[in-house]
N, C-alpha and C. Protein backbone atom coordinates (compact mmCIF):
# COMPACT_ATOMS: atom_id res chain seq x y z
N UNK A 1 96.79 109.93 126.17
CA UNK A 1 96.23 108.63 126.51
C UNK A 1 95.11 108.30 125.52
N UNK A 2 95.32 107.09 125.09
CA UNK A 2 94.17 106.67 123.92
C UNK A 2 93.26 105.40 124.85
N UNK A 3 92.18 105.67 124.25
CA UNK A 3 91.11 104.24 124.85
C UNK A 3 90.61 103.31 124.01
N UNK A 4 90.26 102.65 124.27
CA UNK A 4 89.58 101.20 123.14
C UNK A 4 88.11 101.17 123.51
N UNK A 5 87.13 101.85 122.38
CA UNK A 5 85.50 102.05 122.31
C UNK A 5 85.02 100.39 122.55
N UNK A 6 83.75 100.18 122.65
CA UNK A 6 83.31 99.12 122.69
C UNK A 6 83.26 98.11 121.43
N UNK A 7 83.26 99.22 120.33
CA UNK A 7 83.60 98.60 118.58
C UNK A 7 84.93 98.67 118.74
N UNK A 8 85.98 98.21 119.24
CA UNK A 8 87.54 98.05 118.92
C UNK A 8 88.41 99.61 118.21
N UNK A 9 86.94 100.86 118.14
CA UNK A 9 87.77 101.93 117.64
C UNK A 9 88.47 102.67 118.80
N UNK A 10 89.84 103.51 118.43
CA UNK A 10 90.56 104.03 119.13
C UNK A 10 90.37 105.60 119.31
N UNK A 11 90.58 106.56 120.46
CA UNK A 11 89.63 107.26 120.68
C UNK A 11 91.00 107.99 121.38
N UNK A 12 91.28 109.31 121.44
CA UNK A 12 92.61 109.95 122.02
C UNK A 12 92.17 110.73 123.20
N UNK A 13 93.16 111.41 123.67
CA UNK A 13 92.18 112.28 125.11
C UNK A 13 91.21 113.44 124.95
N UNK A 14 91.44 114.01 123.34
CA UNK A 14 90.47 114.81 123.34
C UNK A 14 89.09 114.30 122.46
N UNK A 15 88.99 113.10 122.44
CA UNK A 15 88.01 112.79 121.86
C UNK A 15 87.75 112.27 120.05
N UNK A 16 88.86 112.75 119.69
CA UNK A 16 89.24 112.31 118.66
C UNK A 16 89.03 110.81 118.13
N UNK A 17 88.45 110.63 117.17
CA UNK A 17 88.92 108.79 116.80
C UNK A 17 90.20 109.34 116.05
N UNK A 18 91.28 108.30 116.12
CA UNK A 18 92.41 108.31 116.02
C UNK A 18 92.42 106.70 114.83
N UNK A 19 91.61 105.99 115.21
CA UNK A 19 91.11 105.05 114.57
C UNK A 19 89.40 104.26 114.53
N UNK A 20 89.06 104.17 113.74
CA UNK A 20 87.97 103.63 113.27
C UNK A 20 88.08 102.26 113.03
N UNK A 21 86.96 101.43 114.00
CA UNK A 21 86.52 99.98 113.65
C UNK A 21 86.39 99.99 112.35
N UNK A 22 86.42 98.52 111.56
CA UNK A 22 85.89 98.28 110.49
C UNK A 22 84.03 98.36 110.86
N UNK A 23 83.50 98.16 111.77
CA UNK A 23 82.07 97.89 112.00
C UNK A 23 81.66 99.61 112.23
N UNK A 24 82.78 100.37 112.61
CA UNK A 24 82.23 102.21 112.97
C UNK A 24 82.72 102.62 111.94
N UNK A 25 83.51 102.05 111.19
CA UNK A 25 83.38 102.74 109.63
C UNK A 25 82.36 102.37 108.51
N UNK A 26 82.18 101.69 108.76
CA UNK A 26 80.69 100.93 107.76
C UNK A 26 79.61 101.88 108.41
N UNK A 27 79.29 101.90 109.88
CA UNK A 27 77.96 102.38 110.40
C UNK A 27 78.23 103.74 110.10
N UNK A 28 79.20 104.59 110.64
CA UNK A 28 79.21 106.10 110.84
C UNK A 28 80.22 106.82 109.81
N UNK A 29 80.52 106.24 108.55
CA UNK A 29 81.48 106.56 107.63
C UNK A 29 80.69 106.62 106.44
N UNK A 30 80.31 105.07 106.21
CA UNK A 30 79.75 104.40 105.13
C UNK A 30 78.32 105.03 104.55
N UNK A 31 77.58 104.69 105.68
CA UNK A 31 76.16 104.32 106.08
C UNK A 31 75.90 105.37 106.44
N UNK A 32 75.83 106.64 107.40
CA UNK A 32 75.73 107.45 108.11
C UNK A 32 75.92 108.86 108.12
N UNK A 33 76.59 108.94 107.09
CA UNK A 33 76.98 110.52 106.88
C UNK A 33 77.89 111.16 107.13
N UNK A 34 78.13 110.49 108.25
CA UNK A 34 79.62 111.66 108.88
C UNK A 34 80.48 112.01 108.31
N UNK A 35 81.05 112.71 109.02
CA UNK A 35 82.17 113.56 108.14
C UNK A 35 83.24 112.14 107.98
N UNK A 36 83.85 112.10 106.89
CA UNK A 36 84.60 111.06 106.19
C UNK A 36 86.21 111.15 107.00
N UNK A 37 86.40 112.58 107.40
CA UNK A 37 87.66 112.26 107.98
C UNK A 37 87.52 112.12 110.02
N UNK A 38 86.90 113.43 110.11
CA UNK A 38 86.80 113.02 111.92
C UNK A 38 85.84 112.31 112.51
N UNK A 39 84.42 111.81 111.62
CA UNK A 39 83.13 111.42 112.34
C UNK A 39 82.46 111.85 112.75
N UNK A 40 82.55 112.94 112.74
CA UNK A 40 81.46 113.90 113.23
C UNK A 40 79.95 113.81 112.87
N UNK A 41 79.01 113.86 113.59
CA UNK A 41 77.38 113.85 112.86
C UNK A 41 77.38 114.82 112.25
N UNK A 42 76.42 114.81 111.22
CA UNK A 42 75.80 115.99 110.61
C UNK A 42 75.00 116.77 111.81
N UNK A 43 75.11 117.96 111.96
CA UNK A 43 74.38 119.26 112.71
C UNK A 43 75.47 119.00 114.38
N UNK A 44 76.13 118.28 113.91
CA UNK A 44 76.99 118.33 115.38
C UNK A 44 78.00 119.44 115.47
N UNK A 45 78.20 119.90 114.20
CA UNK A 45 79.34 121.06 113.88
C UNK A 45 78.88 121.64 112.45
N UNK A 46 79.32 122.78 111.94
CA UNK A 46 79.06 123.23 110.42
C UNK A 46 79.44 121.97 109.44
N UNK A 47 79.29 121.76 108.63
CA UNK A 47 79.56 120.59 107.67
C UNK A 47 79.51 121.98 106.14
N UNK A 48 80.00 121.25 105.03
CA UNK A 48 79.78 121.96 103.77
C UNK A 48 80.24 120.79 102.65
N UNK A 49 80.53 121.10 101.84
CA UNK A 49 81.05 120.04 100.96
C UNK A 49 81.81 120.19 100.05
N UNK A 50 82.81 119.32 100.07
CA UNK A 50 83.94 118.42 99.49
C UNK A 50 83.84 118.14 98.58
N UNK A 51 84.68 118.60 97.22
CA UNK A 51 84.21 118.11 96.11
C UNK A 51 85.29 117.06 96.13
N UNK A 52 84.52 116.12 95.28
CA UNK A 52 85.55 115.32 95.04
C UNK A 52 86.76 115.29 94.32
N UNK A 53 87.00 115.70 93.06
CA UNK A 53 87.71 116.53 92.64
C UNK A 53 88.20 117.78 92.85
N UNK A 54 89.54 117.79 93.43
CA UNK A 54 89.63 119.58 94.28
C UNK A 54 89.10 120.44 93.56
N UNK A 55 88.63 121.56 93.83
CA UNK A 55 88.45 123.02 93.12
C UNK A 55 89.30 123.18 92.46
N UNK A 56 90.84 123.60 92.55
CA UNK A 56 91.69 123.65 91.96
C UNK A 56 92.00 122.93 90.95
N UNK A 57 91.46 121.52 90.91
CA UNK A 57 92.11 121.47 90.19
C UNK A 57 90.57 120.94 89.04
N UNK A 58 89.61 121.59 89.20
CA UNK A 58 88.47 121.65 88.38
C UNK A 58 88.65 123.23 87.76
N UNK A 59 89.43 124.01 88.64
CA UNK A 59 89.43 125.73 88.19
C UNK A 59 90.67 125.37 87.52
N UNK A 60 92.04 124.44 87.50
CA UNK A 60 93.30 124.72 86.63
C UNK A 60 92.84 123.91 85.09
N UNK A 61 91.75 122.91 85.24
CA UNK A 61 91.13 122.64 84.06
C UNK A 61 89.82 122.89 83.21
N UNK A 62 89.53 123.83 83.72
CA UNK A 62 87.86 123.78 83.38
C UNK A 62 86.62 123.12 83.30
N UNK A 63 86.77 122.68 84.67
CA UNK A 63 85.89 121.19 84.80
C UNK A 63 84.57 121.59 85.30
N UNK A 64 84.91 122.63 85.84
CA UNK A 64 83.06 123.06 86.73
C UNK A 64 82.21 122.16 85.87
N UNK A 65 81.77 122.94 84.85
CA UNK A 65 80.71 122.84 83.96
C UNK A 65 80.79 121.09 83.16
N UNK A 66 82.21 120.48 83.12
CA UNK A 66 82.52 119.52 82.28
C UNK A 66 81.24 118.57 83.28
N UNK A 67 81.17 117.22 82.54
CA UNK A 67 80.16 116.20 83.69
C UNK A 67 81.28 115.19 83.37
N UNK A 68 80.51 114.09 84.67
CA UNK A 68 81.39 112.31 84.45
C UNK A 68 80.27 111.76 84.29
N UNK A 69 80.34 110.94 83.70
CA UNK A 69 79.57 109.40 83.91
C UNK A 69 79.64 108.74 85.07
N UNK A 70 78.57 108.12 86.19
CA UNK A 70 78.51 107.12 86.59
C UNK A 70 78.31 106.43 86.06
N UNK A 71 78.69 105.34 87.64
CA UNK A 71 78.11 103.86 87.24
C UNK A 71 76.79 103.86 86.69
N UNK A 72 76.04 104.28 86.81
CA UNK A 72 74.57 104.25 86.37
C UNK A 72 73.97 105.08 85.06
N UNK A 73 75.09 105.25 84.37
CA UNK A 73 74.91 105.87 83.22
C UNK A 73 74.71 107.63 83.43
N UNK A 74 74.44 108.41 84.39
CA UNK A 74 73.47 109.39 84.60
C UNK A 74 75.48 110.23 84.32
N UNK A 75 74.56 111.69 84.04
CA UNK A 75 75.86 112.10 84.12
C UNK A 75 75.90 113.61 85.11
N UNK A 76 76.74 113.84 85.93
CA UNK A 76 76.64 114.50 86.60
C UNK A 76 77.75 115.90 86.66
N UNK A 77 77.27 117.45 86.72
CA UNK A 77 78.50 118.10 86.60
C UNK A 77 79.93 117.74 87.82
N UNK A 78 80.86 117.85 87.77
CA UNK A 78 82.02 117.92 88.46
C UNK A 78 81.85 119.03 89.58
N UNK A 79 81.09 120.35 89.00
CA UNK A 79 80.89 121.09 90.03
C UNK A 79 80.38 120.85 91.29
N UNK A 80 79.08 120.20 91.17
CA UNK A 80 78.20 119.64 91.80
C UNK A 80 78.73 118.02 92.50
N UNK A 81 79.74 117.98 92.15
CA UNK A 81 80.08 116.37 92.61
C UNK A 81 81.04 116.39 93.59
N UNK A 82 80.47 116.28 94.91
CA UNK A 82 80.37 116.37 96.03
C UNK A 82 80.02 115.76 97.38
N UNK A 83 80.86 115.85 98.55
CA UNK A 83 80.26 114.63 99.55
C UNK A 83 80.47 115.58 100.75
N UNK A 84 79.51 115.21 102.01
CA UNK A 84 79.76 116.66 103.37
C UNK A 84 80.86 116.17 103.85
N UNK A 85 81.81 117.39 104.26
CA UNK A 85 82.54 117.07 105.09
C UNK A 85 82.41 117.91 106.36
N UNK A 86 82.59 117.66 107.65
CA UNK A 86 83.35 119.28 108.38
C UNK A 86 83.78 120.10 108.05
N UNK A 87 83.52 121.27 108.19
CA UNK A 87 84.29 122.76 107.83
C UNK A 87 85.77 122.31 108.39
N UNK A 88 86.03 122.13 109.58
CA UNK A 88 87.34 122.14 110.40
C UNK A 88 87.83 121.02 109.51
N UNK A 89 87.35 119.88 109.29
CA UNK A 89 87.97 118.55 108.47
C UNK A 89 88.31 119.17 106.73
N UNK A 90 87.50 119.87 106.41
CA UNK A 90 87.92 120.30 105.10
C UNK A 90 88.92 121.50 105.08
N UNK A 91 88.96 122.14 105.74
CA UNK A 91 90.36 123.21 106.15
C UNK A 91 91.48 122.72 106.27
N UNK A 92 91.34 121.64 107.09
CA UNK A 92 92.48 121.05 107.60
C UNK A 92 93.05 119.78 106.19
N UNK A 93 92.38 119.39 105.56
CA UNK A 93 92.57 118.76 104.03
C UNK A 93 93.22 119.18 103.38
N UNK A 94 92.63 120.64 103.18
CA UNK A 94 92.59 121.57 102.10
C UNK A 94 95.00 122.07 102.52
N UNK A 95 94.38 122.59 103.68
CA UNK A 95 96.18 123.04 103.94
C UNK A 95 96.63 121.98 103.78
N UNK A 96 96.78 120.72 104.16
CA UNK A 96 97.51 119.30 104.17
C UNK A 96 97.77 118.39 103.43
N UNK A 97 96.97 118.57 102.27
CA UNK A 97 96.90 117.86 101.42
C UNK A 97 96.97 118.43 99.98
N UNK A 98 95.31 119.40 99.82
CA UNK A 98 95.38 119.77 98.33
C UNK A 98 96.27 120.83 98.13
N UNK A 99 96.64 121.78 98.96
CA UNK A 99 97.41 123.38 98.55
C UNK A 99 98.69 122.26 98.27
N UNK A 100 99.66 121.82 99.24
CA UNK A 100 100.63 120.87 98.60
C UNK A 100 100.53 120.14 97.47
N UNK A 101 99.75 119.27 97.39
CA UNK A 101 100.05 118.70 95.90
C UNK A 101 99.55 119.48 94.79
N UNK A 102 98.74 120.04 94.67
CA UNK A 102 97.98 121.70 93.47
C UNK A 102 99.55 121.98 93.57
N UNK A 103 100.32 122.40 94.74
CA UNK A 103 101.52 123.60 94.26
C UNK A 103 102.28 122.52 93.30
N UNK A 104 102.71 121.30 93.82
CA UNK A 104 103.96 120.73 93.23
C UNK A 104 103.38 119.76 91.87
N UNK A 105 102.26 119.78 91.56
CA UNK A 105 101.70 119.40 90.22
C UNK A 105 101.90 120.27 89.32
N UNK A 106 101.38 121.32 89.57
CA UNK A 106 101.68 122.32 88.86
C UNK A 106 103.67 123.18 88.37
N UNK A 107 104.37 122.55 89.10
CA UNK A 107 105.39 123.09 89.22
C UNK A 107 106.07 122.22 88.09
N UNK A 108 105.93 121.62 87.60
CA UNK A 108 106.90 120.43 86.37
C UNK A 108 106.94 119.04 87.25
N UNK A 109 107.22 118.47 85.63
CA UNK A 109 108.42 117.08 86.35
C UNK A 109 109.31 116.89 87.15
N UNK A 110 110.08 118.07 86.74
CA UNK A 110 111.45 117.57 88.10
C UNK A 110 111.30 117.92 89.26
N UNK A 111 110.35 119.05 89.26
CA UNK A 111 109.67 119.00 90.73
C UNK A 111 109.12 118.08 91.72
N UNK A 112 108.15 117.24 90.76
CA UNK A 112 107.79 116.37 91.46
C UNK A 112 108.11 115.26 91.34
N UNK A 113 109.36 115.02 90.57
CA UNK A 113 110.08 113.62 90.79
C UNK A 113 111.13 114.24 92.30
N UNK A 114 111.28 115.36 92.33
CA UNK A 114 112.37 115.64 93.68
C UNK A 114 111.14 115.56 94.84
N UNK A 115 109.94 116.10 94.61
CA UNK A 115 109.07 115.59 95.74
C UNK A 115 108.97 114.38 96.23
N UNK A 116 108.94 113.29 94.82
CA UNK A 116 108.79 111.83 95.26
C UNK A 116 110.03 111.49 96.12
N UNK A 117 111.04 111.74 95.40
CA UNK A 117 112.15 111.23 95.83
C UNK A 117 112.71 111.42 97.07
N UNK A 118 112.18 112.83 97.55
CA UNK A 118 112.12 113.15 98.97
C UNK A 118 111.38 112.72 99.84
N UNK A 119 110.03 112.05 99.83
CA UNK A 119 109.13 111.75 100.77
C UNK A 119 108.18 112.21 100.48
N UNK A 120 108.13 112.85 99.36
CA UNK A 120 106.42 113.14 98.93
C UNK A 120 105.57 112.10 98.27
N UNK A 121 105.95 111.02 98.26
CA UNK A 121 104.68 110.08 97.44
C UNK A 121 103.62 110.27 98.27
N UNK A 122 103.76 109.93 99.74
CA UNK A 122 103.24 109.47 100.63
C UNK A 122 101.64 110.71 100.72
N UNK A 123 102.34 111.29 100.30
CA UNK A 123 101.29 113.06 100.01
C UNK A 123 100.48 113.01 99.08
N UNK A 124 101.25 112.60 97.97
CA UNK A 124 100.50 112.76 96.45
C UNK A 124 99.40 110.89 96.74
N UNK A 125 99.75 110.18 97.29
CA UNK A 125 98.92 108.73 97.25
C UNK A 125 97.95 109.21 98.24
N UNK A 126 97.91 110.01 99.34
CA UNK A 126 97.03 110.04 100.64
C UNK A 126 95.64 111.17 99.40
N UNK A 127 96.23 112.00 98.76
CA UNK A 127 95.56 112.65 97.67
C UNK A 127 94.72 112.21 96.94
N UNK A 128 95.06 110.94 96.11
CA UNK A 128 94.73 110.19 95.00
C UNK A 128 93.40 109.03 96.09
N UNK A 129 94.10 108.66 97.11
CA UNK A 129 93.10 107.72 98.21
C UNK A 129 92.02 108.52 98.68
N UNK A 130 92.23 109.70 98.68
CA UNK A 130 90.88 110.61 98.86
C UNK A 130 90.04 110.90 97.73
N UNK A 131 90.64 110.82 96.64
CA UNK A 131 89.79 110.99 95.09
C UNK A 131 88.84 109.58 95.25
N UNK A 132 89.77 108.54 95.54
CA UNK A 132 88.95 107.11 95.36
C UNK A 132 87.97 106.85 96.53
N UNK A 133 88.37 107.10 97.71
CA UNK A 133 87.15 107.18 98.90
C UNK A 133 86.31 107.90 98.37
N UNK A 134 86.45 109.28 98.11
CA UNK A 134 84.97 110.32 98.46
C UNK A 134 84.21 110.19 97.07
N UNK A 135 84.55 109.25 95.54
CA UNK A 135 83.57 108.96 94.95
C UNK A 135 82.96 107.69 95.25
N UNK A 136 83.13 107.08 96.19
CA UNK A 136 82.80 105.71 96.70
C UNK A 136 81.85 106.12 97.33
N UNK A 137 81.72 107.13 97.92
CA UNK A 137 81.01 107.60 99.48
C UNK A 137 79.70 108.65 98.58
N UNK A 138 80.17 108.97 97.94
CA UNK A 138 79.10 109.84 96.68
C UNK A 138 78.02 108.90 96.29
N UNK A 139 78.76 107.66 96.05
CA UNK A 139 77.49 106.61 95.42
C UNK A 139 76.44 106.11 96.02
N UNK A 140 76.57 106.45 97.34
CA UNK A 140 75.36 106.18 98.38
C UNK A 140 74.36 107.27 98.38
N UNK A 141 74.61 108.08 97.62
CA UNK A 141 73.51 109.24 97.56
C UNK A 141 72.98 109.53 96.30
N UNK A 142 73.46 108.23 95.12
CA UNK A 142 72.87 108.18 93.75
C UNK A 142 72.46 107.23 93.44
N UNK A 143 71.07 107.04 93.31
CA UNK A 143 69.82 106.28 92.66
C UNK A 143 70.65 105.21 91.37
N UNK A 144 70.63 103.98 91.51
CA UNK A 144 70.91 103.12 90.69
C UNK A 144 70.08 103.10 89.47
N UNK A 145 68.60 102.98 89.49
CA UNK A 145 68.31 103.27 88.33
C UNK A 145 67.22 104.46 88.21
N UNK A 146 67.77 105.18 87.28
CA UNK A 146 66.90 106.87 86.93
C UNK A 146 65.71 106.88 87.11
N UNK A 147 64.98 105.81 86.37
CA UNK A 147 63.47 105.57 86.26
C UNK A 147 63.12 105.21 87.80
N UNK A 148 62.28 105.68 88.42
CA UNK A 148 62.13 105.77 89.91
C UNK A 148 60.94 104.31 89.76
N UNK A 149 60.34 103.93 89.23
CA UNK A 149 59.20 102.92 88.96
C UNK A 149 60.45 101.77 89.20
N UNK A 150 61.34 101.48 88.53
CA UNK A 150 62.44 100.37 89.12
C UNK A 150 63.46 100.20 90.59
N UNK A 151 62.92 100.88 91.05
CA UNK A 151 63.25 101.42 92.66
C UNK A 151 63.60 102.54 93.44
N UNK A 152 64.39 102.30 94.64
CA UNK A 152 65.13 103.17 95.29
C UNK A 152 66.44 103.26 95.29
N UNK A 153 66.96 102.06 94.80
CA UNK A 153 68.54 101.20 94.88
C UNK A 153 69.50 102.54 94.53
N UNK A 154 70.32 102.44 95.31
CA UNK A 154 71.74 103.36 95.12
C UNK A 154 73.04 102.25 94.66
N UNK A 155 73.34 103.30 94.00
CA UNK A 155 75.09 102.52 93.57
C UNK A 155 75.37 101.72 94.49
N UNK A 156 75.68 102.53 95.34
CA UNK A 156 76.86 101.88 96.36
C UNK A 156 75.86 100.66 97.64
N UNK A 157 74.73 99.95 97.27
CA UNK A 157 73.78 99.14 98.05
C UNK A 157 74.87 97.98 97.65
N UNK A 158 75.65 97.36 96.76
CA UNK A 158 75.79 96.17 96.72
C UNK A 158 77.41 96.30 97.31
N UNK A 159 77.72 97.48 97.70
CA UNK A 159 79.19 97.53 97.84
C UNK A 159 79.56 96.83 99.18
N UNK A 160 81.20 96.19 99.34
CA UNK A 160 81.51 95.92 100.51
C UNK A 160 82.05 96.57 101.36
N UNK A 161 82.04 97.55 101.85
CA UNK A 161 82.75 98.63 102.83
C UNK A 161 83.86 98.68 103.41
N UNK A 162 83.96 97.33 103.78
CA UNK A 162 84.84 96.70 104.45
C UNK A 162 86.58 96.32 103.60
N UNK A 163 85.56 96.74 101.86
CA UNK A 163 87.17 96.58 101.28
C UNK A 163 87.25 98.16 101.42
N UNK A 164 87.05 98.80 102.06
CA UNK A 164 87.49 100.52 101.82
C UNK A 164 88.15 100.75 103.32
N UNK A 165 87.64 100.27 103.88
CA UNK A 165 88.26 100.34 105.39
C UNK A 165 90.26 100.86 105.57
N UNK A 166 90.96 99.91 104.79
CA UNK A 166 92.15 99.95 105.14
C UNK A 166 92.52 101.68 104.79
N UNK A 167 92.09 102.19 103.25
CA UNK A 167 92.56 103.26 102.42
C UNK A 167 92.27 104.48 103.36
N UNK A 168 90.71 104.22 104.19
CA UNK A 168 89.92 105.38 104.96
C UNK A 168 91.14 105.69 105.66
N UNK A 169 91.65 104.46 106.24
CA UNK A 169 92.93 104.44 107.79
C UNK A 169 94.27 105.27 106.77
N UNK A 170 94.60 104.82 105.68
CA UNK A 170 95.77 105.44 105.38
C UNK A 170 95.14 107.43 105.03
N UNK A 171 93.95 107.34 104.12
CA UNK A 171 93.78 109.10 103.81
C UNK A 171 93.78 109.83 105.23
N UNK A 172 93.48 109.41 106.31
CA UNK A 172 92.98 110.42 107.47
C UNK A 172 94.42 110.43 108.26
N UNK A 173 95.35 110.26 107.22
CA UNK A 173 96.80 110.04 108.14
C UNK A 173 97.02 111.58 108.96
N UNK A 174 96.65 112.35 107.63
CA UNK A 174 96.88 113.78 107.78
C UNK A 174 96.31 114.41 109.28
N UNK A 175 95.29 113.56 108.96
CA UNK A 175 94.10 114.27 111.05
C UNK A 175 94.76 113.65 111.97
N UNK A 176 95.28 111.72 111.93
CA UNK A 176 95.39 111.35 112.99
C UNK A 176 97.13 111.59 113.34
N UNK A 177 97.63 111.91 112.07
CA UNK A 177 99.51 112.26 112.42
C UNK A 177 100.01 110.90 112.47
């Protein structure tokens, strides 16, 4: 049995959001910290962090140490580039998502044209929608400009949330089934 929260989010019998308002994904997604796939508060359960770029596939290229550029010019290692998730939410990722696509990336082309062709896009895109969420969700915790005398401003202050909303609903396919 599922219920309807007072924000229009959907909520299952064990408590689960199963779906997220656009207004409880902005507040408790966006804005808030929680864990990106179940909602969870920070100190409500273990949390650790998510790189944005899998391990794997920073360890099958040698990326630890490599950096990216932000938006803001600053450059940051890959190692370190990172957003909290749940322990239980990142386990459950990790089997569902990254060990599958790490195996069949790595396996050739015709592998993973027989993955696509079978029903694996849907795997490898829920993958790629998590690369693009969790550096979106990173930018709220990096200073727009370096020089601290020109403010406090973070990247992600001018962003609309609300265009991220739909992708959040398709990556967490894996939690909600």
């Amino acid at each position: 049995m599922w219920t309807k929260t007072a924000d229009g989010s959907i909520v299952d019998q064990d408590g689960r959001v199963i779906y997220f308002s656009t207004q409880r994904f902005e507040q408790d997604i966006c804005l808030g910290g929680c864990c990106f796939i179940c909602g969870a508060q920070p100190g409500s359960k273990p949390f650790n962090d998510e790189h944005i770029l899998p391990g794997w596939l920073l360890g099958e290229y040698g990326l630890y140490d490599r950096t990216i550029t932000l938006p803001n010019a600053q450059r940051m290692r890959y190692g370190s580039y990172t957003v909290p998730c749940c322990e239980d939410c990142n386990t459950l990722m990790g089997r569902e998502i990254e060990q599958p696509v790490s195996a069949i990336l790595k396996s050739g082309l015709t592998n993973i044209n027989d993955f696509v062709v079978n029903g694996g896009l849907i795997k490898i895109f829920v993958w790629a929608g998590l690369i693009f969420l969790k550096t979106h969700l990173k930018d709220r915790s990096l200073r727009y400009h370096l020089d601290r005398r020109k403010g406090d401003a973070k990247i992600a202050d001018d962003y609309d949330w609300s265009d991220l909303h739909h992708i959040h609903r398709v990556v967490r396919s894996f939690y909600t089934n």
